[in-house]
Protein backbone atom coordinates (compact mmCIF):
# COMPACT_ATOMS: atom_id res chain seq x y z
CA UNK A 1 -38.74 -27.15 13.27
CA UNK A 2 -37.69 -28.45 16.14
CA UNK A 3 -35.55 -26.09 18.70
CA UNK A 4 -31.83 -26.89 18.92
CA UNK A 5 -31.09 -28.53 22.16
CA UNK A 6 -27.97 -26.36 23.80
CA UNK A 7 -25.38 -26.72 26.33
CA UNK A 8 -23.13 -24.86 28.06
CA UNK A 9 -19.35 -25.71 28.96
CA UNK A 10 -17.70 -23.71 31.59
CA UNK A 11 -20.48 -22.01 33.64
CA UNK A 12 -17.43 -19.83 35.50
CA UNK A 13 -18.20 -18.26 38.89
CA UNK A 14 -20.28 -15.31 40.21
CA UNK A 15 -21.32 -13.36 36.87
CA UNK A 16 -21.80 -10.11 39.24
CA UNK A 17 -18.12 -10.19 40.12
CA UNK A 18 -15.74 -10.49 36.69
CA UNK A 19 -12.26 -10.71 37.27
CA UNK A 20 -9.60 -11.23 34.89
CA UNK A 21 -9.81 -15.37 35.94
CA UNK A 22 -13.40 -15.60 34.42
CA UNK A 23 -16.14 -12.97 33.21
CA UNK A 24 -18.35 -15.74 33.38
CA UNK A 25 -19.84 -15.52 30.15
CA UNK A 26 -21.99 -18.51 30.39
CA UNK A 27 -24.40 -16.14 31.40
CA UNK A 28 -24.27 -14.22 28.57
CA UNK A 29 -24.56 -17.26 26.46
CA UNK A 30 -27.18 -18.67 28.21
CA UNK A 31 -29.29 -15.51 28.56
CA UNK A 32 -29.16 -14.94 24.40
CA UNK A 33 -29.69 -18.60 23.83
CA UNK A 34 -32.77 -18.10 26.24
CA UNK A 35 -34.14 -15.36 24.08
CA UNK A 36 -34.57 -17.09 20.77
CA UNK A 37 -37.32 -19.28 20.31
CA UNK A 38 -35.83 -21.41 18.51
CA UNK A 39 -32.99 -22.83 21.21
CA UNK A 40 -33.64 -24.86 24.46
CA UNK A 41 -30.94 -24.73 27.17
CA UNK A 42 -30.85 -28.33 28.37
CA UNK A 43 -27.64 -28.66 30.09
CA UNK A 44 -24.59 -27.33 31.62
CA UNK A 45 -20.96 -28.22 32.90
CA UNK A 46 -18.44 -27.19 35.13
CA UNK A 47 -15.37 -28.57 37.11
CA UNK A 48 -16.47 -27.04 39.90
CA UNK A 49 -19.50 -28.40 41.26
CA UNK A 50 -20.90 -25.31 42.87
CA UNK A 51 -20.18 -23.05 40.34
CA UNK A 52 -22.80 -25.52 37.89
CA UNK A 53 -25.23 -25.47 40.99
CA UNK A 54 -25.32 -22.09 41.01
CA UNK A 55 -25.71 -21.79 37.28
CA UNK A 56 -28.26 -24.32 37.22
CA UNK A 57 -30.07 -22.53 39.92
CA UNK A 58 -30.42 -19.60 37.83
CA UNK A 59 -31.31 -21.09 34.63
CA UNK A 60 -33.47 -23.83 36.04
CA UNK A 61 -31.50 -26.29 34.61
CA UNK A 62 -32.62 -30.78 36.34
CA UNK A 63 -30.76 -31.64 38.47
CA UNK A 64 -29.54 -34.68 36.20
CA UNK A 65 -28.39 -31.69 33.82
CA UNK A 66 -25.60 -29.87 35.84
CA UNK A 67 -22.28 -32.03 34.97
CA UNK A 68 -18.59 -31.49 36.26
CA UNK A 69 -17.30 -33.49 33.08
CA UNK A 70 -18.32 -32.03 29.89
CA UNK A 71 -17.64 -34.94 27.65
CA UNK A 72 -20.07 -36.92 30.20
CA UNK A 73 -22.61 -34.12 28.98
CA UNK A 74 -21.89 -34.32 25.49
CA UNK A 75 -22.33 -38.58 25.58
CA UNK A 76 -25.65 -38.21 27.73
CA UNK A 77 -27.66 -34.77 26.48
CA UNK A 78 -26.29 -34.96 23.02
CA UNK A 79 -26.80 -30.93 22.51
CA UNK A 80 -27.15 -29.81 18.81
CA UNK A 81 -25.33 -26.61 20.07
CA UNK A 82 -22.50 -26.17 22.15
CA UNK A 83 -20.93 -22.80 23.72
CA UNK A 84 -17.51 -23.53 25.21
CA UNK A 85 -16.90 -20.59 27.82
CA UNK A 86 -13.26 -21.66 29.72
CA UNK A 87 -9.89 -20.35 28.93
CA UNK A 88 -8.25 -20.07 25.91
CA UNK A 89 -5.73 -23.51 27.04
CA UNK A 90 -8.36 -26.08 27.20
CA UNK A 91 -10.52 -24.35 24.03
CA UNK A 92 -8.48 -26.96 21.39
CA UNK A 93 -9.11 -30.50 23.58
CA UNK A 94 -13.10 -29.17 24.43
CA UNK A 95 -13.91 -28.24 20.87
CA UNK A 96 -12.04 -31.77 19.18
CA UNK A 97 -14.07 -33.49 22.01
CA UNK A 98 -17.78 -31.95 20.88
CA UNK A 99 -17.01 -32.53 17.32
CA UNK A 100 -16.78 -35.95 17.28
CA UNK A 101 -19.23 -36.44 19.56
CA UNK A 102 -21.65 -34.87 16.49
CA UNK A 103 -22.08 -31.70 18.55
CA UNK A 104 -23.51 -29.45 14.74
CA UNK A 105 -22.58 -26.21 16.23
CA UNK A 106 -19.45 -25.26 18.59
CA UNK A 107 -19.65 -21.41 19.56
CA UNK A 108 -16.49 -20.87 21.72
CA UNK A 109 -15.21 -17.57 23.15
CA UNK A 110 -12.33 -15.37 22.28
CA UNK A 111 -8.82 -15.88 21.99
CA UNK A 112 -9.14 -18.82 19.92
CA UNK A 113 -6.63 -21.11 21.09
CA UNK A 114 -3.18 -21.29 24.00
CA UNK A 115 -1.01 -21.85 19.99
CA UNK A 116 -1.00 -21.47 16.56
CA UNK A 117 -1.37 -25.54 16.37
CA UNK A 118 -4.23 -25.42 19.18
CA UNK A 119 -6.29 -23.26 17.05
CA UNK A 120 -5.61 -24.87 13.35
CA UNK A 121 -6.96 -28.53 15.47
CA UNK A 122 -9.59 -27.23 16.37
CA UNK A 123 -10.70 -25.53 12.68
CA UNK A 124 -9.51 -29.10 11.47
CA UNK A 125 -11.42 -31.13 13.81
CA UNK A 126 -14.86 -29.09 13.10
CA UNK A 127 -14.58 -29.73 9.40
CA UNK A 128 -14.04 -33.22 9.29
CA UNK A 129 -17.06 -33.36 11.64
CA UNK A 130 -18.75 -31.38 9.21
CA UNK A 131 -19.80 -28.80 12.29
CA UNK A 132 -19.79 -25.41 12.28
CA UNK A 133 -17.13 -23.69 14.60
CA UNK A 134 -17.77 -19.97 15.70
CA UNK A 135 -15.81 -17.45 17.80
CA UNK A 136 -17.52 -14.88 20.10
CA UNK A 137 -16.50 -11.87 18.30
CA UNK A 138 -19.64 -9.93 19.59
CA UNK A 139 -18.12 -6.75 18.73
CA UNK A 140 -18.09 -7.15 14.81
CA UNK A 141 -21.90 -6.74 15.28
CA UNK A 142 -21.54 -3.08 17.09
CA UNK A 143 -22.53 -0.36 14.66
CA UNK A 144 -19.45 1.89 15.07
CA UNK A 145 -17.69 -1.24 13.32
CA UNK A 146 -20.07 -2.42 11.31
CA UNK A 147 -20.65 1.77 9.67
CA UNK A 148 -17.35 2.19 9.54
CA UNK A 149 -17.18 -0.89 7.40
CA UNK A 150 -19.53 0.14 5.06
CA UNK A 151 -18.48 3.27 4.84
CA UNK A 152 -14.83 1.87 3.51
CA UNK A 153 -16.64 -0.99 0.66
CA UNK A 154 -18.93 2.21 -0.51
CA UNK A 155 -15.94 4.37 -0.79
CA UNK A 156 -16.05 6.96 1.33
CA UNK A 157 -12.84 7.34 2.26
CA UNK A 158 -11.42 6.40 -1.13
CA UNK A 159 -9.60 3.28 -1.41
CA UNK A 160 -7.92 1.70 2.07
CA UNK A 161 -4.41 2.27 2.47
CA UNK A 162 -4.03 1.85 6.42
CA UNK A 163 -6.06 0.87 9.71
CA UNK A 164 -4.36 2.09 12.83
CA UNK A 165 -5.09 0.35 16.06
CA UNK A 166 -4.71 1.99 19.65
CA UNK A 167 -7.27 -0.32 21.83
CA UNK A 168 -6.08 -2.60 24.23
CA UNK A 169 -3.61 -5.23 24.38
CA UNK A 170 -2.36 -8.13 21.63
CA UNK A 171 -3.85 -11.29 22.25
CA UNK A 172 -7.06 -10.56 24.65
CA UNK A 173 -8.30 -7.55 23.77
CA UNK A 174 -6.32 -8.10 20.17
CA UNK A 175 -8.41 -10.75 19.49
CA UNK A 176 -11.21 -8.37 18.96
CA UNK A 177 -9.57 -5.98 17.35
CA UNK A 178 -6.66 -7.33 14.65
CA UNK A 179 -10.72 -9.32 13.80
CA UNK A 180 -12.90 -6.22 13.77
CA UNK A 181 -9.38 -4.38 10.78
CA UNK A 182 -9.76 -7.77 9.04
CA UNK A 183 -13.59 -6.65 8.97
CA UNK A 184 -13.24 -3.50 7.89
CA UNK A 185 -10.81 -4.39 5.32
CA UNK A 186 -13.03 -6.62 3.70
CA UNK A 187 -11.78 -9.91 5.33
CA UNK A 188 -8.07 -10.30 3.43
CA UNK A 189 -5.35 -13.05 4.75
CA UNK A 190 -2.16 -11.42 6.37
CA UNK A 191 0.97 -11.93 4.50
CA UNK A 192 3.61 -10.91 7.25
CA UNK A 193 3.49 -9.38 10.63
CA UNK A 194 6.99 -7.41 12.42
CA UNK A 195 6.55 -6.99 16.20
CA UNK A 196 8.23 -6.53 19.71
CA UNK A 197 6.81 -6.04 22.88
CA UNK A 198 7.87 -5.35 26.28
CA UNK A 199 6.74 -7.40 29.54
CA UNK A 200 8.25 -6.58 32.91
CA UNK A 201 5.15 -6.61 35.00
CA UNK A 202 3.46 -10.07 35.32
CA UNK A 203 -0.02 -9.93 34.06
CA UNK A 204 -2.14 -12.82 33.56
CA UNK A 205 -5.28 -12.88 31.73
CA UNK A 206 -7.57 -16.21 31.71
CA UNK A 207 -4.63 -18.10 32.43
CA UNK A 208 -2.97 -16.75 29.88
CA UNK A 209 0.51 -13.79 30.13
CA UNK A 210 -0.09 -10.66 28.27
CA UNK A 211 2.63 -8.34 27.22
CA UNK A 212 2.52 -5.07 28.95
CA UNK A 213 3.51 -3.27 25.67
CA UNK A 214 3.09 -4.06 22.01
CA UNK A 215 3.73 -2.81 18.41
CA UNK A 216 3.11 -4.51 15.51
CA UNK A 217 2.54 -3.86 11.74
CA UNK A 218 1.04 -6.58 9.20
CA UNK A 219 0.05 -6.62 5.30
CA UNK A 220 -3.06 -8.16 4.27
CA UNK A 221 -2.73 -9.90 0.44
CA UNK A 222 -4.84 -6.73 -0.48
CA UNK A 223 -1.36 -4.09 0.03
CA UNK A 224 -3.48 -2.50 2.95
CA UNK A 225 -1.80 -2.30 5.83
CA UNK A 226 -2.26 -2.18 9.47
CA UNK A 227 -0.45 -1.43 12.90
CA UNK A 228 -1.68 -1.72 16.07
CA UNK A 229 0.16 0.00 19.18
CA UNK A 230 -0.94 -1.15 22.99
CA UNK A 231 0.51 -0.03 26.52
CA UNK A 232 2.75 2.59 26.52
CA UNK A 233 2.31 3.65 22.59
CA UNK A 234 -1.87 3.21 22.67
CA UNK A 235 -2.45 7.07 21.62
CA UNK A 236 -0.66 6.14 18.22
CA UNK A 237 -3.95 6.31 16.71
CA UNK A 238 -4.99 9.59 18.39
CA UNK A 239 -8.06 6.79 19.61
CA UNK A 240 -9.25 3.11 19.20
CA UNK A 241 -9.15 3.22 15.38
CA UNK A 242 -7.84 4.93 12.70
CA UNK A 243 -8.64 4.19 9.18
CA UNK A 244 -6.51 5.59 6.52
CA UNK A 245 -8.19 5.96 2.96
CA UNK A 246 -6.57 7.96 -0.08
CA UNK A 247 -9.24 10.26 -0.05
CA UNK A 248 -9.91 10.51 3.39
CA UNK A 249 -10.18 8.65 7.10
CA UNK A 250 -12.13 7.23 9.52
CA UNK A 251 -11.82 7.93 13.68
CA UNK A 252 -13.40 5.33 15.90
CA UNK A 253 -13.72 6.63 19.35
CA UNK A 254 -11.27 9.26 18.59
CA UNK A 255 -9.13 10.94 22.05
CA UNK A 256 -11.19 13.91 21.74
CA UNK A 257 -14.14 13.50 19.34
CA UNK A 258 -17.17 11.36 18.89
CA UNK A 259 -17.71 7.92 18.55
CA UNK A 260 -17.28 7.52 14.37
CA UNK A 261 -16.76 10.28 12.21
CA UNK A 262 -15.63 10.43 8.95
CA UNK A 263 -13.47 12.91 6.65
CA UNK A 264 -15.14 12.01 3.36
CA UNK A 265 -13.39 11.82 -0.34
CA UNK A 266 -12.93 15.46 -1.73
CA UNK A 267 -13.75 17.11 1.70
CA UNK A 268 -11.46 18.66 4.27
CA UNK A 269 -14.51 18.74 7.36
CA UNK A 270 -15.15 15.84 9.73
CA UNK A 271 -18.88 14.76 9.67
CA UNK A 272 -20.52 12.62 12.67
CA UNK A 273 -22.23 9.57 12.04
CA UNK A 274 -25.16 8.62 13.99
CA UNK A 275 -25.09 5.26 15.65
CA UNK A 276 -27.68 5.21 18.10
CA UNK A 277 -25.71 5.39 20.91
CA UNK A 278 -23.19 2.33 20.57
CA UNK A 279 -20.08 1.64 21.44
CA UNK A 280 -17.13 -0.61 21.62
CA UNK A 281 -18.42 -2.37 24.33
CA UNK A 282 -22.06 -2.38 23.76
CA UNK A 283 -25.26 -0.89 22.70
CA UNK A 284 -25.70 1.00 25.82
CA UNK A 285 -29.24 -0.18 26.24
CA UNK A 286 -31.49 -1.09 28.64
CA UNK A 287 -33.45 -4.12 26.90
CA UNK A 288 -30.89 -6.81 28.14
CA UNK A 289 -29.01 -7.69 31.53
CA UNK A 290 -25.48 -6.61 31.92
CA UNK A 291 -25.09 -4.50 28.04
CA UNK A 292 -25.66 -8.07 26.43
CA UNK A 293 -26.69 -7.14 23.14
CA UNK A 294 -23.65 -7.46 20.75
CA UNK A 295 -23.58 -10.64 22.82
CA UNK A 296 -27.31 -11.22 21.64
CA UNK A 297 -26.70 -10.10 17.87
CA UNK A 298 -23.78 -12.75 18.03
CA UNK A 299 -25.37 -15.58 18.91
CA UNK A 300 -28.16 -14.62 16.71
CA UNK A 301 -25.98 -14.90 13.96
CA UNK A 302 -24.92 -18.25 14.64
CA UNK A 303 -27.84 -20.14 14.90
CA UNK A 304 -28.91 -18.14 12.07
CA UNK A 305 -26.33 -19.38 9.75
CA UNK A 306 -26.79 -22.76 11.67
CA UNK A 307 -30.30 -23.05 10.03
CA UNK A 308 -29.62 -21.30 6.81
CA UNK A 309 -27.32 -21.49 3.75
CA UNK A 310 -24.79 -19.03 4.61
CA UNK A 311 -21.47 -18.89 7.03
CA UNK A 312 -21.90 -16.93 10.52
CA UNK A 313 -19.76 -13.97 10.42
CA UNK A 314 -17.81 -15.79 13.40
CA UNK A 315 -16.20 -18.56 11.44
CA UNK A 316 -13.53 -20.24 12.21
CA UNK A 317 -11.56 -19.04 8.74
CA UNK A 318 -11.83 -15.17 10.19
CA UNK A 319 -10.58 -16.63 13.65
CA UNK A 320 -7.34 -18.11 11.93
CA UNK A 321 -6.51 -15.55 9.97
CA UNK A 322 -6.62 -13.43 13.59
CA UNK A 323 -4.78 -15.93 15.43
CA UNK A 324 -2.07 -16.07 12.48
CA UNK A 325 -1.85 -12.56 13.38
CA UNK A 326 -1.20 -12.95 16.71
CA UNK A 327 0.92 -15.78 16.78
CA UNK A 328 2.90 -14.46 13.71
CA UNK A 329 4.01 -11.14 15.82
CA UNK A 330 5.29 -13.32 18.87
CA UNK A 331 6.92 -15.47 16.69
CA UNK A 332 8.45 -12.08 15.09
CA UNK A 333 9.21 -11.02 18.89
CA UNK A 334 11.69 -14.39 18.93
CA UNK A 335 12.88 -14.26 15.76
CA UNK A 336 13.46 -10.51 15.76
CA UNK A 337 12.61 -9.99 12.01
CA UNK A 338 9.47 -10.24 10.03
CA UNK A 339 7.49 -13.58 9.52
CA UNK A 340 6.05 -14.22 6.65
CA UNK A 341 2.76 -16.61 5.90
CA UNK A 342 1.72 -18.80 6.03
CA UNK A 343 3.03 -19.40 9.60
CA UNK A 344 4.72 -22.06 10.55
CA UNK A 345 5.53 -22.90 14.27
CA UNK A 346 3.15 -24.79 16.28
CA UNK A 347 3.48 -22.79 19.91
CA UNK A 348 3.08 -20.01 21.86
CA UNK A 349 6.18 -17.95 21.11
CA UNK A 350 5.18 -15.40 24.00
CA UNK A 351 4.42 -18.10 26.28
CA UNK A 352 7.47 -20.48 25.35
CA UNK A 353 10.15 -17.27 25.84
CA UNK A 354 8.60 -16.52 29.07
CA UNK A 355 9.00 -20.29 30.16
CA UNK A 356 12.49 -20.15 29.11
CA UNK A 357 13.68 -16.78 30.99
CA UNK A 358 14.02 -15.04 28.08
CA UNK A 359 11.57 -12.49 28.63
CA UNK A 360 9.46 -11.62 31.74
CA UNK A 361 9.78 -10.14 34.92
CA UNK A 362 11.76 -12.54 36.12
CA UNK A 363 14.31 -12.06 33.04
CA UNK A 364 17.42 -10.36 33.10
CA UNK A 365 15.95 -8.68 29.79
């Protein structure tokens, strides 16, 4: 067949130099995209001109192929594959744009959308194009998530009760990890979330204000439950993750032990499970540039599923039921009680009580 013609939207700055305003993960992208046979990187877009240059440069991209408007790139390369790299508030418009312009694949990175209506367009604009929609949740391919997983459907640990979360914040970070318990729990919807947080020192993210403190507890439609705890509470878990079984539990980069081990069913010991050296970053190798290969193995499943009969792992259904999540425990944070699903609202509760003086440092909370 013939390769899939790709372009990249938001080629961000310096890749050398990530800051919380870009990690320029164009590269990344580009670089896995690069590596299959099977996909040709035709074109790229930026609104700033040098930062496309620069890009360009690097990929040996034509000159007539570096673009400051991306919709002007979508009309004249007409890419079979799309990766949409820019902040979380312009993911919705950039996503609605490539789908009707019969863009068949749109991989866009993490969160998924600025509001809970943002990200349930874009989901509804890919599937009356008929195109697939993916979010780069590289992570789910790392092999401390993806044993730990198994270990839970072959039932090691008896059957789930609880997945305890002490890794990072809410919605950046969170976006990896309230998807990675939805993975290990076997991919359930949430039926209600009950959360406050705490944000007194200003701390913005990709555009985007994260909470300096968080705790929140959710039920998937399964009765398993989870809670995650970030800022001041992270050592809840005793580590990143903590997976609760009847007969026994699961430590993910435990405070003071190794990357996954396991208490099995009917034992009292902790056993170590060997995975190669990965993490919850990366693979720790030295094959790819810049740890890039959970970035690899997610792309790889995209265009994958692209060509095959199957859904990539990074569907847009997984990235809803995430981003209900995560929009369900701000909205709890305003309404100060539980929220039950499906949710409702069409904002960003987090953002909209900031913007109001409710919360903040500027508050008088």
């Amino acid at each position: 067949m013939s390769p899939y013609d790709v372009a990249i939207v938001g080629t961000g700055p310096d890749p050398e130099n990530p800051t919380v305003e870009s990690f320029a993960m164009a590269y990344r992208h580009a670089e896995a995209y690069e590596r299959r046979e099977d996909c040709r990187l035709l074109a790229a877009a930026d609104l700033v001109s040098e930062r496309v240059e620069t890009f360009g440069d690097r990929f040996e991209l034509p000159t007539d192929a570096r673009f400051t408007d991306a919709v002007e790139m979508f009309e004249a390369i007409e890419p079979d594959v799309v990766s949409i790299t820019v902040p979380p508030e312009v993911h919705t418009d950039l996503v609605a744009a490539a789908a009707r312009r019969g863009v068949e694949a749109i991989h866009c990175e993490k969160p998924m959308a600025a509001t809970w209506a943002g990200a349930q367009r874009m989901a509804q604009e890919a599937w009356r194009a008929d195109a697939q929609l993916t979010f780069h949740r590289m992570r789910r391919f790392g092999r401390p998530f993806r044993s730990a997983t198994e270990l839970v459907a072959d039932g090691a640990i008896g059957d789930l009760r609880r997945i305890e979360i002490s890794w990072g914040d809410f919605y950046d970070t969170g976006a990896h990890a309230i998807d990675l318990a939805g993975m290990i729990a076997g991919e359930p919807r949430a039926e209600w979330v009950i959360a406050q947080l705490d944000y007194r020192e200003e701390d913005l993210r990709f555009g985007m204000h994260q909470e300096n403190q968080m705790f929140a507890q959710w039920e998937y439609d399964t009765g398993v439950q989870a809670i995650m705890a970030t800022g001041e509470g992270d050592g809840l878990a005793g580590g990143a993750f903590h997976v609760v079984g009847d007969d026994g539990e699961i430590r993910i980069d435990s405070d003071d032990g190794p990357m996954l081990e396991v208490r099995r069913a009917g034992t009292a010991t902790w056993e170590t499970i060997d995975i190669d050296g990965e993490g919850l970053h990366d693979a720790g190798s030295d094959e790819y540039q810049y740890g890039s290969v959970y970035h690899q193995r997610a792309i790889d499943d995209v265009i994958e599923a692209l060509g095959g009969d199957r859904e990539s792992e990074l569907r847009a259904r997984n990235g809803l039921n995430t981003a209900e999540i995560i929009f369900g425990g701000y909205e709890s944070v305003r309404r100060r009680g539980r929220v039950d699903f499906p949710l409702t609202i069409e904002d960003n509760p987090f953002e909209a009580m900031i913007e109001s003086g409710e919360i903040g440092p500027d508050s008088d909370n």
